[in-house]
PDB file of N, CA and C in Angstrom:
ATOM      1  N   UNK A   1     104.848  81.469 111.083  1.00  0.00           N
ATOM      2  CA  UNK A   1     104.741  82.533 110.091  1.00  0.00           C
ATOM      3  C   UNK A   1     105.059  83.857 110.752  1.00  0.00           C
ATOM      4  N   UNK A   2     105.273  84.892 109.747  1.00  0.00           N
ATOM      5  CA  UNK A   2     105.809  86.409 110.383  1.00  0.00           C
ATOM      6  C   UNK A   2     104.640  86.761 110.478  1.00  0.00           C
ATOM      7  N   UNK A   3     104.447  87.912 111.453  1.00  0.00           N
ATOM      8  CA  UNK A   3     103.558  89.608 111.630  1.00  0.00           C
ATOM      9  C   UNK A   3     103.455  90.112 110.657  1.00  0.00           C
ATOM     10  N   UNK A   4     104.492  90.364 109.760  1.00  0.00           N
ATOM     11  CA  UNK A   4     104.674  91.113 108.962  1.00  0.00           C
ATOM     12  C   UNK A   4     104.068  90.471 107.230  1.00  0.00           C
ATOM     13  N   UNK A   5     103.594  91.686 106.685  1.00  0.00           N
ATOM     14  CA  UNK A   5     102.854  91.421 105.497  1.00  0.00           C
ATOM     15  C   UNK A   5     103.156  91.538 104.275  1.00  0.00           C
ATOM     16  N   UNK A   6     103.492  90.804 103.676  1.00  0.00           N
ATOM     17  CA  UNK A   6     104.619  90.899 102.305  1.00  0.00           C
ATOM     18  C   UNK A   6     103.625  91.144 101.066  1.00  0.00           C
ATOM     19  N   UNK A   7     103.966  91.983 100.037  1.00  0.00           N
ATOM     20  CA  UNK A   7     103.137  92.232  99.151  1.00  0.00           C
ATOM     21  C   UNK A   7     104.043  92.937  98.150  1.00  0.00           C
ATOM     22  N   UNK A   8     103.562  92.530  96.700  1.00  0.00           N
ATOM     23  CA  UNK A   8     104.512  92.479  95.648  1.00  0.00           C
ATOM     24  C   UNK A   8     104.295  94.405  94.866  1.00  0.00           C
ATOM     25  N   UNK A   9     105.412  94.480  93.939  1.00  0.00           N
ATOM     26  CA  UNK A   9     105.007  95.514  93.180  1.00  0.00           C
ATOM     27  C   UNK A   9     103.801  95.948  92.709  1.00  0.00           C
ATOM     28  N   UNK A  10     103.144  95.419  92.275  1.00  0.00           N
ATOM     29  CA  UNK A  10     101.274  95.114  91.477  1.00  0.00           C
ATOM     30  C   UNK A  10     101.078  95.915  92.445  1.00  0.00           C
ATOM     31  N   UNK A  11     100.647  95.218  93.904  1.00  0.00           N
ATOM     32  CA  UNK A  11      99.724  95.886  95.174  1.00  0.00           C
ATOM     33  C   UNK A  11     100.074  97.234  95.019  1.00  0.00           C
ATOM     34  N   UNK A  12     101.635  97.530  95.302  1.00  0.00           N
ATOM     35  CA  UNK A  12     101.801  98.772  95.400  1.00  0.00           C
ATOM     36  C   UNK A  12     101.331  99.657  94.594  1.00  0.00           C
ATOM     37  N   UNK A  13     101.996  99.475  93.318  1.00  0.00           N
ATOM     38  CA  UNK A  13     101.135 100.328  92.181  1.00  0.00           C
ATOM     39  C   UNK A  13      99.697 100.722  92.462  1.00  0.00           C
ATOM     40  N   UNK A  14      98.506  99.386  92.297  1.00  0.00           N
ATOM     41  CA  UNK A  14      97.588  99.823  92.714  1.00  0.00           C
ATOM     42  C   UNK A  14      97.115 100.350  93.660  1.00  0.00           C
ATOM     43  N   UNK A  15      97.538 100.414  95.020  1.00  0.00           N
ATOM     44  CA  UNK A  15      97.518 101.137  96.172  1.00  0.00           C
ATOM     45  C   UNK A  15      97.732 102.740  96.155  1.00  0.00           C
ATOM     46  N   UNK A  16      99.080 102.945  95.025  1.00  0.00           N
ATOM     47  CA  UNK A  16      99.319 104.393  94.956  1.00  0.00           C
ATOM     48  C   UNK A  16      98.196 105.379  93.880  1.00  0.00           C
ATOM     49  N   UNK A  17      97.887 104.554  92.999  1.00  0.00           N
ATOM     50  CA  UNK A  17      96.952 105.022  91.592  1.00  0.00           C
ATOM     51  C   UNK A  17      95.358 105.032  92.831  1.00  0.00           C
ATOM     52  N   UNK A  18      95.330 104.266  93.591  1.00  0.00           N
ATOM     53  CA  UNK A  18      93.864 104.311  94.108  1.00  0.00           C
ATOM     54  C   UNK A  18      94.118 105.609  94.745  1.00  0.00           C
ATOM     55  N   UNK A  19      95.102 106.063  95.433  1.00  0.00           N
ATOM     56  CA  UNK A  19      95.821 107.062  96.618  1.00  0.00           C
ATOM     57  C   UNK A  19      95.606 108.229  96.020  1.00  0.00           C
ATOM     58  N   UNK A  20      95.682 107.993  94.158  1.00  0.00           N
ATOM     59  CA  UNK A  20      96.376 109.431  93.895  1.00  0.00           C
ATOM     60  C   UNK A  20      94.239 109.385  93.114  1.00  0.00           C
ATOM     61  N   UNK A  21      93.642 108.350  92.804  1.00  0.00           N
ATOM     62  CA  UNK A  21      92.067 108.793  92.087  1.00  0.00           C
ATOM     63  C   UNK A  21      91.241 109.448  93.639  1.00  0.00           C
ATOM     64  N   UNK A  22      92.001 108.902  94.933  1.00  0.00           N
ATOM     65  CA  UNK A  22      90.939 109.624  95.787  1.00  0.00           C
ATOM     66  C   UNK A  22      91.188 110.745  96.217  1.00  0.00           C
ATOM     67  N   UNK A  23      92.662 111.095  96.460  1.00  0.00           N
ATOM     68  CA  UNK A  23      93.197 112.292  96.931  1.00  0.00           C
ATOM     69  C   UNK A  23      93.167 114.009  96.005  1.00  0.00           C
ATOM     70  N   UNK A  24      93.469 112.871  94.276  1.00  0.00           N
ATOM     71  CA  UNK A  24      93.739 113.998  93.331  1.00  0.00           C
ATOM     72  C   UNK A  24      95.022 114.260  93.062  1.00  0.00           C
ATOM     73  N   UNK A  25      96.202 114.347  94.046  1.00  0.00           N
ATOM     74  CA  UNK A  25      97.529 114.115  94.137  1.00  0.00           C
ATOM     75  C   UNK A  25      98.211 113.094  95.084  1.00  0.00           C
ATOM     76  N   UNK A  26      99.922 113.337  94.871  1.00  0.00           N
ATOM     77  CA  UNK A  26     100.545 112.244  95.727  1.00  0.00           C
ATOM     78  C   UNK A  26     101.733 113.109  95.762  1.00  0.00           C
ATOM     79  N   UNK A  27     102.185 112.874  96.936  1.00  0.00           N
ATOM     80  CA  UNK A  27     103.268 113.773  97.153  1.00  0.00           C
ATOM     81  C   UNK A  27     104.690 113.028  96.413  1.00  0.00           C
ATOM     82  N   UNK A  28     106.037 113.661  96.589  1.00  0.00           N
ATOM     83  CA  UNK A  28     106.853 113.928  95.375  1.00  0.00           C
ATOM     84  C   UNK A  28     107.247 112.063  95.744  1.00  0.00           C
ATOM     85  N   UNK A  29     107.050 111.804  96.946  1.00  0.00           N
ATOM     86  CA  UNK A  29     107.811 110.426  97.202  1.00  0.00           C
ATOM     87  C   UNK A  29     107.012 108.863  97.397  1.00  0.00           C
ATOM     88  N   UNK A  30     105.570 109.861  96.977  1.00  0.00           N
ATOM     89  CA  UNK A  30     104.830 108.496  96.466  1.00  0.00           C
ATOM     90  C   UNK A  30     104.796 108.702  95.126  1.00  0.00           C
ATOM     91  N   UNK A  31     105.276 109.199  94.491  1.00  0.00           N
ATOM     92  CA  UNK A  31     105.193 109.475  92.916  1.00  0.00           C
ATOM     93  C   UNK A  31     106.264 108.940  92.468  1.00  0.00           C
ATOM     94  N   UNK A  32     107.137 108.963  93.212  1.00  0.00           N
ATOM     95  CA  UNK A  32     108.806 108.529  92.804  1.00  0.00           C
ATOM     96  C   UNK A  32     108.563 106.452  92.935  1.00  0.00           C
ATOM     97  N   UNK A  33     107.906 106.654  93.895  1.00  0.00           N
ATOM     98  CA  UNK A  33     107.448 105.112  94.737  1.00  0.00           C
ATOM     99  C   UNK A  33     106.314 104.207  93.156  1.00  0.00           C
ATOM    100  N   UNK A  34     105.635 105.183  93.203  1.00  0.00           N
ATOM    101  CA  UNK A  34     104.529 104.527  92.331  1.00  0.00           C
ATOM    102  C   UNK A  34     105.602 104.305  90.712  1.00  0.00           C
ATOM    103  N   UNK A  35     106.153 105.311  90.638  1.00  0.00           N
ATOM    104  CA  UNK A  35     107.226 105.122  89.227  1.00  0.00           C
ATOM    105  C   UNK A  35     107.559 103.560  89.058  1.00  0.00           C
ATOM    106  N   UNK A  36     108.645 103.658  90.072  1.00  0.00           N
ATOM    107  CA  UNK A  36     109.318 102.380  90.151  1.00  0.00           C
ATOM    108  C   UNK A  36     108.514 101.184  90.457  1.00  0.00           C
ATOM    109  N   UNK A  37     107.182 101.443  90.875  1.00  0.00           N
ATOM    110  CA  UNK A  37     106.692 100.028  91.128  1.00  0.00           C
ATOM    111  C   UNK A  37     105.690  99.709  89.874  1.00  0.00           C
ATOM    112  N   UNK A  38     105.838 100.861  89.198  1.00  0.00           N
ATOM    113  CA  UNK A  38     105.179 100.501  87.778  1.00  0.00           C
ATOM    114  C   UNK A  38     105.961 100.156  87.194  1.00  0.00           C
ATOM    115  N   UNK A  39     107.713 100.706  87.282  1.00  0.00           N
ATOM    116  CA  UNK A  39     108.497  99.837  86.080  1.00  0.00           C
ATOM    117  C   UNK A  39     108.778  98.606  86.782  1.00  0.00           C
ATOM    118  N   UNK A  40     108.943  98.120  87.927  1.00  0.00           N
ATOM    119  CA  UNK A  40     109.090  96.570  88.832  1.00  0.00           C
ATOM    120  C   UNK A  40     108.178  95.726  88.294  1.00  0.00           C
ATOM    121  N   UNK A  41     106.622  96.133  88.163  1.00  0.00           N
ATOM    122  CA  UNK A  41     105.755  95.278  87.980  1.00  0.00           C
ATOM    123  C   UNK A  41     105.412  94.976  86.700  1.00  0.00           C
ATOM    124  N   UNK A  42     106.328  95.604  85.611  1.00  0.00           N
ATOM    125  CA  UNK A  42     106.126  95.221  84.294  1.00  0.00           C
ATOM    126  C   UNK A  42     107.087  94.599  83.736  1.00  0.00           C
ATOM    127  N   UNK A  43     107.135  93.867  82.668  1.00  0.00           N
ATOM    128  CA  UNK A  43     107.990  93.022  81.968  1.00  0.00           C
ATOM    129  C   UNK A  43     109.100  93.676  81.518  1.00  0.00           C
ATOM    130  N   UNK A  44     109.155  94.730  82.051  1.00  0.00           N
ATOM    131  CA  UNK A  44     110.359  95.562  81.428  1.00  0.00           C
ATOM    132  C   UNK A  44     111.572  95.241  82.424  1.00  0.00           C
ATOM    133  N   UNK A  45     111.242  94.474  83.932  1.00  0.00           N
ATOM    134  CA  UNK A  45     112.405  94.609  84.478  1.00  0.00           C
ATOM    135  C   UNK A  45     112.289  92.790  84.505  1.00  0.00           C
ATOM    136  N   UNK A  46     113.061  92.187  84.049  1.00  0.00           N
ATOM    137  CA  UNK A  46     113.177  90.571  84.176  1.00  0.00           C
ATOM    138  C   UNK A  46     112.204  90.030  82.741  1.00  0.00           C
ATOM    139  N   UNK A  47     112.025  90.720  82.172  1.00  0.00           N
ATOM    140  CA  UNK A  47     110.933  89.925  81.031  1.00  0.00           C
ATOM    141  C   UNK A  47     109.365  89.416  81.909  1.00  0.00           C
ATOM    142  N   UNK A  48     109.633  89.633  83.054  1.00  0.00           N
ATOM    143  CA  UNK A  48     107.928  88.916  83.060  1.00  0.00           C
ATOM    144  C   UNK A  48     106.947  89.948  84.038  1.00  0.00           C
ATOM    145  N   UNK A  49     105.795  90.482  83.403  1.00  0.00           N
ATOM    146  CA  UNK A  49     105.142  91.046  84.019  1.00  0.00           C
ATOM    147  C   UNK A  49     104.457  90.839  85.703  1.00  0.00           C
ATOM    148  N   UNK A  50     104.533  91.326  86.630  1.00  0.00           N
ATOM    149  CA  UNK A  50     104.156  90.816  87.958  1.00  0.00           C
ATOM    150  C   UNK A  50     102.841  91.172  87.751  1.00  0.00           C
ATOM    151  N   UNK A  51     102.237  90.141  88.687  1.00  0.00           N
ATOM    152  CA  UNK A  51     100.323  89.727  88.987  1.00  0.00           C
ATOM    153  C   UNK A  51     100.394  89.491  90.368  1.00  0.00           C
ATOM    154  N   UNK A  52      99.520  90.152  91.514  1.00  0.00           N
ATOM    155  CA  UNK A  52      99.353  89.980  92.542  1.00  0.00           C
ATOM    156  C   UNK A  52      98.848  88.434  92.782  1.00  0.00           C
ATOM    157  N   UNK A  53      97.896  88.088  91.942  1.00  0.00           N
ATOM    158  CA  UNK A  53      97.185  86.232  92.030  1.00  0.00           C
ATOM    159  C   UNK A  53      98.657  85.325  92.175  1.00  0.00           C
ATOM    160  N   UNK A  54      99.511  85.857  91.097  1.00  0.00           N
ATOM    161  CA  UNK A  54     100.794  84.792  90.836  1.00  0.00           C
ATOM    162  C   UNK A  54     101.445  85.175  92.092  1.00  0.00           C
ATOM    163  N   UNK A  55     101.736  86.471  92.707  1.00  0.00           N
ATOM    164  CA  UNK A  55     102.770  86.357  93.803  1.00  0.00           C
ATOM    165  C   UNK A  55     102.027  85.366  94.903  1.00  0.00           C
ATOM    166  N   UNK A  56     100.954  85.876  94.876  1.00  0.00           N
ATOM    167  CA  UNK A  56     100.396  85.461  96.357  1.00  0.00           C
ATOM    168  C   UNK A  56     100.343  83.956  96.395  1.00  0.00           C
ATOM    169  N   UNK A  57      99.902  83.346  95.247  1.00  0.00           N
ATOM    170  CA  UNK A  57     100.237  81.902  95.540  1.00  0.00           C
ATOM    171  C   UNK A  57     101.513  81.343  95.374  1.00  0.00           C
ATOM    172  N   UNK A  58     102.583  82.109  94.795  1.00  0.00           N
ATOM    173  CA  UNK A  58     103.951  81.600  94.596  1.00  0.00           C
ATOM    174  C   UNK A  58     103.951  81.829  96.079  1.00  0.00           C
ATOM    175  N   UNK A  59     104.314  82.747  96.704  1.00  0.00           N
ATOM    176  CA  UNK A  59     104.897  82.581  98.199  1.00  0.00           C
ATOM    177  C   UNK A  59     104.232  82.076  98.714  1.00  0.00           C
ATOM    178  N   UNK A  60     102.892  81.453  98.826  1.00  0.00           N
ATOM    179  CA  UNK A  60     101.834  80.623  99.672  1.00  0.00           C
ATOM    180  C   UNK A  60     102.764  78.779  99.094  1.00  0.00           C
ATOM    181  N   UNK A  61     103.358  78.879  97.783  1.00  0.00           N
ATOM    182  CA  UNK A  61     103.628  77.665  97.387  1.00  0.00           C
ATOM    183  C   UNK A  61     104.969  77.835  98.543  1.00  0.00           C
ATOM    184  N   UNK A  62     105.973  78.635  98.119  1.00  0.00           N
ATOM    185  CA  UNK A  62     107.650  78.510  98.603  1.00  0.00           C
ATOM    186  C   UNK A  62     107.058  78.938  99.950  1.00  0.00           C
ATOM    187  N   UNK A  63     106.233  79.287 100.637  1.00  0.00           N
ATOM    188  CA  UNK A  63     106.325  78.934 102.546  1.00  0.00           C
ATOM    189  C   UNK A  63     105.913  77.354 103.048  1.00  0.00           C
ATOM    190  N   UNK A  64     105.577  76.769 101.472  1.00  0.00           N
ATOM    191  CA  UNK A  64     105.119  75.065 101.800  1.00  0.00           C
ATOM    192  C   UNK A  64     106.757  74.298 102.365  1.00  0.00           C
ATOM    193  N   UNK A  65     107.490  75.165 101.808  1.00  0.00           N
ATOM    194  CA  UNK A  65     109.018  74.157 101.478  1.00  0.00           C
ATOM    195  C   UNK A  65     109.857  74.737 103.016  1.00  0.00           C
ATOM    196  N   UNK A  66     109.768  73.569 103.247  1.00  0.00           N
ATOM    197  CA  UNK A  66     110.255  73.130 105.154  1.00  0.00           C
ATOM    198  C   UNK A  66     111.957  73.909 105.205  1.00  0.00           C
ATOM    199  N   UNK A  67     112.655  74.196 104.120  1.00  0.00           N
ATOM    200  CA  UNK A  67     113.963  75.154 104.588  1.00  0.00           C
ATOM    201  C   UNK A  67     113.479  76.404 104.313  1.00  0.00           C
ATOM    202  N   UNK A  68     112.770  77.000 103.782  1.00  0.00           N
ATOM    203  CA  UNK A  68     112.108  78.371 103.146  1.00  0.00           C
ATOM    204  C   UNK A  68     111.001  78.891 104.122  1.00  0.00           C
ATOM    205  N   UNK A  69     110.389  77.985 105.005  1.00  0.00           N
ATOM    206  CA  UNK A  69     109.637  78.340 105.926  1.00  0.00           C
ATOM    207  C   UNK A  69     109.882  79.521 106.940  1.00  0.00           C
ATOM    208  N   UNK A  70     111.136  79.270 107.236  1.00  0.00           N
ATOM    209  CA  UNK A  70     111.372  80.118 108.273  1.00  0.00           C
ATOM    210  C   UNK A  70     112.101  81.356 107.940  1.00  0.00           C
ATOM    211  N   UNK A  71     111.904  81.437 106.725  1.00  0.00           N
ATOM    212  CA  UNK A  71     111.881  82.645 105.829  1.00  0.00           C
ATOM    213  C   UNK A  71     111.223  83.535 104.962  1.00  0.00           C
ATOM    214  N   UNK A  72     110.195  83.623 105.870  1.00  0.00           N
ATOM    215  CA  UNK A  72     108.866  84.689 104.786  1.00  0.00           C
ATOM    216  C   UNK A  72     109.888  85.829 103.812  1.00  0.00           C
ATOM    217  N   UNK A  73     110.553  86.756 104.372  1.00  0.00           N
ATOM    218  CA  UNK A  73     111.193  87.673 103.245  1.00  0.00           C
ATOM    219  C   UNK A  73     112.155  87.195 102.091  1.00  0.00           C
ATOM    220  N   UNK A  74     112.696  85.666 102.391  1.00  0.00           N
ATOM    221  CA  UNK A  74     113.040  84.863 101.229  1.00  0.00           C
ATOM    222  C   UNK A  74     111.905  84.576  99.810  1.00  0.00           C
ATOM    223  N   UNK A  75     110.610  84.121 100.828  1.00  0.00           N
ATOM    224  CA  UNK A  75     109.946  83.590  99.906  1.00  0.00           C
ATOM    225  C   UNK A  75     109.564  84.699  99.233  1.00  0.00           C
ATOM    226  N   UNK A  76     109.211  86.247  99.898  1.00  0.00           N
ATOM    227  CA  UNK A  76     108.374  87.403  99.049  1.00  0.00           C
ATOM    228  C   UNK A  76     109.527  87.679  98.095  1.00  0.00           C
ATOM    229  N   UNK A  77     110.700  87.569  98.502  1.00  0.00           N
ATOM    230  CA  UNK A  77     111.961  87.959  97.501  1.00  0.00           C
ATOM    231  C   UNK A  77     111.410  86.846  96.069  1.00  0.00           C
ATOM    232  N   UNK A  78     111.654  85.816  96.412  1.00  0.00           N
ATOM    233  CA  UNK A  78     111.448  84.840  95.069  1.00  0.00           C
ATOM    234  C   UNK A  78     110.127  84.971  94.411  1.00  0.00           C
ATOM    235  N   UNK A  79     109.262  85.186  94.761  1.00  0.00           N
ATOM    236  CA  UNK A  79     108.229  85.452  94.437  1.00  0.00           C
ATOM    237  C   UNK A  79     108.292  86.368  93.599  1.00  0.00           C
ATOM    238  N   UNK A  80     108.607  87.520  93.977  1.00  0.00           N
ATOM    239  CA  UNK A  80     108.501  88.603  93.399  1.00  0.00           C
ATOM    240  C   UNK A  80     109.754  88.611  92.395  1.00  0.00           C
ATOM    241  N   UNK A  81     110.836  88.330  91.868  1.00  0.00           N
ATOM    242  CA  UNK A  81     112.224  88.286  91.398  1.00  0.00           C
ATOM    243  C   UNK A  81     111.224  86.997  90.258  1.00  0.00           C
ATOM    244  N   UNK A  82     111.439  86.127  90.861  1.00  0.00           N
ATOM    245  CA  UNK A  82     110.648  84.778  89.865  1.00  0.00           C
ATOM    246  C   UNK A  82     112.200  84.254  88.852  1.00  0.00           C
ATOM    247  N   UNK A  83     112.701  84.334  89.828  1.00  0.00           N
ATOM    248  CA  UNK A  83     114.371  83.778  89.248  1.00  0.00           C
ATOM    249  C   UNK A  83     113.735  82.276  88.441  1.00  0.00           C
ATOM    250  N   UNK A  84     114.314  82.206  87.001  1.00  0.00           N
ATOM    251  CA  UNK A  84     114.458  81.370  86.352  1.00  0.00           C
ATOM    252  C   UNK A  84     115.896  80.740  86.397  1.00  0.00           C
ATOM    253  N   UNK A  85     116.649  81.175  86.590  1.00  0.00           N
ATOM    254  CA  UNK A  85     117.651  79.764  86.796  1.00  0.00           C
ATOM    255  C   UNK A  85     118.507  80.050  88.030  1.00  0.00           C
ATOM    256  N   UNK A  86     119.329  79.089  88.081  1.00  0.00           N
ATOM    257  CA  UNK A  86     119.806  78.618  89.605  1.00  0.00           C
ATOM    258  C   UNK A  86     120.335  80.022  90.109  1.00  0.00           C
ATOM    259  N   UNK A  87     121.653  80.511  89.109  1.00  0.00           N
ATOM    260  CA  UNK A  87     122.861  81.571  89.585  1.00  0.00           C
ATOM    261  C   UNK A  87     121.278  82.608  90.153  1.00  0.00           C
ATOM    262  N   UNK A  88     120.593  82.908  89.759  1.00  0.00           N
ATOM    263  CA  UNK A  88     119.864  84.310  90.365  1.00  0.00           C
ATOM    264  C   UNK A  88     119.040  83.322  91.439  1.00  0.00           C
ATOM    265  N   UNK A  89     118.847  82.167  92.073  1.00  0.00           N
ATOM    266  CA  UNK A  89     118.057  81.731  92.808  1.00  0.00           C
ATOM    267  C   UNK A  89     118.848  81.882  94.006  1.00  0.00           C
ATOM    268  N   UNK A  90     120.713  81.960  93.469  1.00  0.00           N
ATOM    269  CA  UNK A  90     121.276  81.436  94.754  1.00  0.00           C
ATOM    270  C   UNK A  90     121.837  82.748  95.238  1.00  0.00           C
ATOM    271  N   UNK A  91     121.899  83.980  94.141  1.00  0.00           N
ATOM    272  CA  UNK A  91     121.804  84.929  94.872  1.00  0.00           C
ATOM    273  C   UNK A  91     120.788  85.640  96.283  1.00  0.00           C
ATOM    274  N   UNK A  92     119.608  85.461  95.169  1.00  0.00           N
ATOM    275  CA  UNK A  92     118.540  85.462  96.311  1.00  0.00           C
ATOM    276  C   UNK A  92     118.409  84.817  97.299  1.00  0.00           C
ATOM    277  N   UNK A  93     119.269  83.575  97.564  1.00  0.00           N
ATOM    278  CA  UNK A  93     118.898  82.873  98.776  1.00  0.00           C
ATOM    279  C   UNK A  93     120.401  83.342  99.790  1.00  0.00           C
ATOM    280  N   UNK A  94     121.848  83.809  98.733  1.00  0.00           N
ATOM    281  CA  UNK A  94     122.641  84.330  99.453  1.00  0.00           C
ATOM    282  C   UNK A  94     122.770  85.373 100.763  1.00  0.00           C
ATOM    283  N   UNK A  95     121.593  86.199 100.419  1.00  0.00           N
ATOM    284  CA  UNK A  95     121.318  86.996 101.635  1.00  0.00           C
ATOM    285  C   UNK A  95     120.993  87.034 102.454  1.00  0.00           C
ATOM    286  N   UNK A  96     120.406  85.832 102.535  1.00  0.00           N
ATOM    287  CA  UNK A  96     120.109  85.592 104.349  1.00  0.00           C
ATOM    288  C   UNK A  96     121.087  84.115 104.526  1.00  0.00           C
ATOM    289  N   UNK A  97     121.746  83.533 103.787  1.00  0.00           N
ATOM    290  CA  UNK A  97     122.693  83.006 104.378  1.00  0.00           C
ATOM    291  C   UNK A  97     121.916  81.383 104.100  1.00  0.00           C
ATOM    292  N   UNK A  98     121.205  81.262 103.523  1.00  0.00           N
ATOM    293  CA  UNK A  98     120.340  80.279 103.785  1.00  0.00           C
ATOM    294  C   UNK A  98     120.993  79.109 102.783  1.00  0.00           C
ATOM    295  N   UNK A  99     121.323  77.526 103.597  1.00  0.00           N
ATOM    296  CA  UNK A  99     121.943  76.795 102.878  1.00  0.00           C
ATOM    297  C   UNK A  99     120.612  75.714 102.799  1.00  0.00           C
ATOM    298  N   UNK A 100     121.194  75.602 100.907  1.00  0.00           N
ATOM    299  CA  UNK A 100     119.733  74.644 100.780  1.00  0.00           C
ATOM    300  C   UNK A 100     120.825  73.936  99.433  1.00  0.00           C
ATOM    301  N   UNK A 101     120.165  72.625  99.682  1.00  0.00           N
ATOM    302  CA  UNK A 101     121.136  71.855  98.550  1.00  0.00           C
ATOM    303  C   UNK A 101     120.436  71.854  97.031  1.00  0.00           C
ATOM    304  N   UNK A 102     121.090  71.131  96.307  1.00  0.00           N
ATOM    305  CA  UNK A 102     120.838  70.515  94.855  1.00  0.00           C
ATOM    306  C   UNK A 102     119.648  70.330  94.160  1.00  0.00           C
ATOM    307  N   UNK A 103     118.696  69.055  95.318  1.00  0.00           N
ATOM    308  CA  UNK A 103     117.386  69.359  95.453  1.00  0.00           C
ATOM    309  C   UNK A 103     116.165  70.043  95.536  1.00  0.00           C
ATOM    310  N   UNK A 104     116.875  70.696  96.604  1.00  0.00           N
ATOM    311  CA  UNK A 104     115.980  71.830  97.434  1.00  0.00           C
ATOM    312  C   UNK A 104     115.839  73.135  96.370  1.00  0.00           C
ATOM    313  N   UNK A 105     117.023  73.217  95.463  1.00  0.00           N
ATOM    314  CA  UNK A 105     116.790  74.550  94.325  1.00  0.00           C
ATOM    315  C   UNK A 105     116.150  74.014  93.427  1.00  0.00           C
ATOM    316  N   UNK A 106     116.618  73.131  93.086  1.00  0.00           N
ATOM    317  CA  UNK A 106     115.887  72.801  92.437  1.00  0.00           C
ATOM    318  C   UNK A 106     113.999  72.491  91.892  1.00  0.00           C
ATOM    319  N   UNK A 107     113.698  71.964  93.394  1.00  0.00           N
ATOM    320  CA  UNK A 107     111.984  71.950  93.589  1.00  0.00           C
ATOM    321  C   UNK A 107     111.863  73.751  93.748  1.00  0.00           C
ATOM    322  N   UNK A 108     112.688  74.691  93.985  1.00  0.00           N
ATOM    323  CA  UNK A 108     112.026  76.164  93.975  1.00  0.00           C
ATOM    324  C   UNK A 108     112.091  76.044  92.951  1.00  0.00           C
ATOM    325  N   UNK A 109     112.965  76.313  92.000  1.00  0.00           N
ATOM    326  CA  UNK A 109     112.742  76.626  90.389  1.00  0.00           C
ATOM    327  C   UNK A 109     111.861  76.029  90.202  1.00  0.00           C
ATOM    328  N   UNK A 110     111.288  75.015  90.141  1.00  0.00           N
ATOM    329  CA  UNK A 110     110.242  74.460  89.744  1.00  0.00           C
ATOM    330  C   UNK A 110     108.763  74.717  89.693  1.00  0.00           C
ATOM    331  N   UNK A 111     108.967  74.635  90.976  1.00  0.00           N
ATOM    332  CA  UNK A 111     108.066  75.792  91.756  1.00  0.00           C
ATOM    333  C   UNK A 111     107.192  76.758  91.363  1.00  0.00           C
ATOM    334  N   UNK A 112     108.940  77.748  91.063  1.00  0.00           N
ATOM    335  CA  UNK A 112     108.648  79.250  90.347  1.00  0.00           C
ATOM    336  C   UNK A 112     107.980  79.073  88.481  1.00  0.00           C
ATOM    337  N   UNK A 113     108.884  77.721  87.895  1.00  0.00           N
ATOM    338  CA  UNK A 113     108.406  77.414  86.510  1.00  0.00           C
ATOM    339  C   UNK A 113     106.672  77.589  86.648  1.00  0.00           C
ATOM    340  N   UNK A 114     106.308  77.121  87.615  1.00  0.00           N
ATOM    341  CA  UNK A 114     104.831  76.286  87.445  1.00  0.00           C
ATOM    342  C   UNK A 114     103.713  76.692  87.986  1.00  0.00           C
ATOM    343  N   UNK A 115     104.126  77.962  88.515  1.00  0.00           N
ATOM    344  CA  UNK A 115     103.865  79.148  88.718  1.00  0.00           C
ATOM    345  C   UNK A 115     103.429  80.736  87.453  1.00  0.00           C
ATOM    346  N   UNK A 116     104.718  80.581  86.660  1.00  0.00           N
ATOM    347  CA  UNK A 116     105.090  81.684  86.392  1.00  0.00           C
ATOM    348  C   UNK A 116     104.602  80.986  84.653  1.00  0.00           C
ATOM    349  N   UNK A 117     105.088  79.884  83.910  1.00  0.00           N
ATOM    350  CA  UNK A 117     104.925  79.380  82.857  1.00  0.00           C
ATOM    351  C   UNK A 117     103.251  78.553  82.882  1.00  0.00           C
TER     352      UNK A 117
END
């Protein structure tokens, strides 16, 4: 597993709204930050609203799957995206180059269905 700590739109949002009830303000580029992770984490961008419970066990599910393993920022990508069909699964997996067959997309979509539905 990585060092590094992956965490979806939701967290953020709430992280910045807690930032801005203790501080009182937020400067111009956590405001710009908190924007977008309020429109990310709502159904307005992909139809489906993001939930920190659903990310965290979707990527706890897709780090189970032995080609996806050695890709934590794959799995926070899918997680968080929650691609319903293949063409946006294989984009997402296009970027790191990662070859996974017929099968293998298949059990993610699935995955992500049973997860997300």
């Amino acid at each position: 597993m990585s060092d590094k700590e992956y965490i979806d739109y939701a967290a953020v949002r709430d992280a910045l709204m807690d930032a801005q009830k203790r501080r009182g303000f937020l400067s111009y580029e956590q405001k710009m930050a908190l924007q977008h992770a309020e429109w990310a984490a709502s159904d307005q961008r992909g139809g489906i609203k993001t939930d920190s419970k659903v990310y965290k066990k979707l990527f706890n599910n897709l780090m189970e799957i032995d080609k996806l393993e050695p890709h934590p920022d794959i799995c926070s990508k899918i997680a968080e995206v929650m691609p319903m069909a293949m063409e946006d699964l294989r984009a997402i997996l296009a970027t790191k180059r990662v070859a996974i067959d017929g099968d293998e997309t298949q059990l993610i979509l699935d995955t992500v269905r049973k997860q997300v539905l």
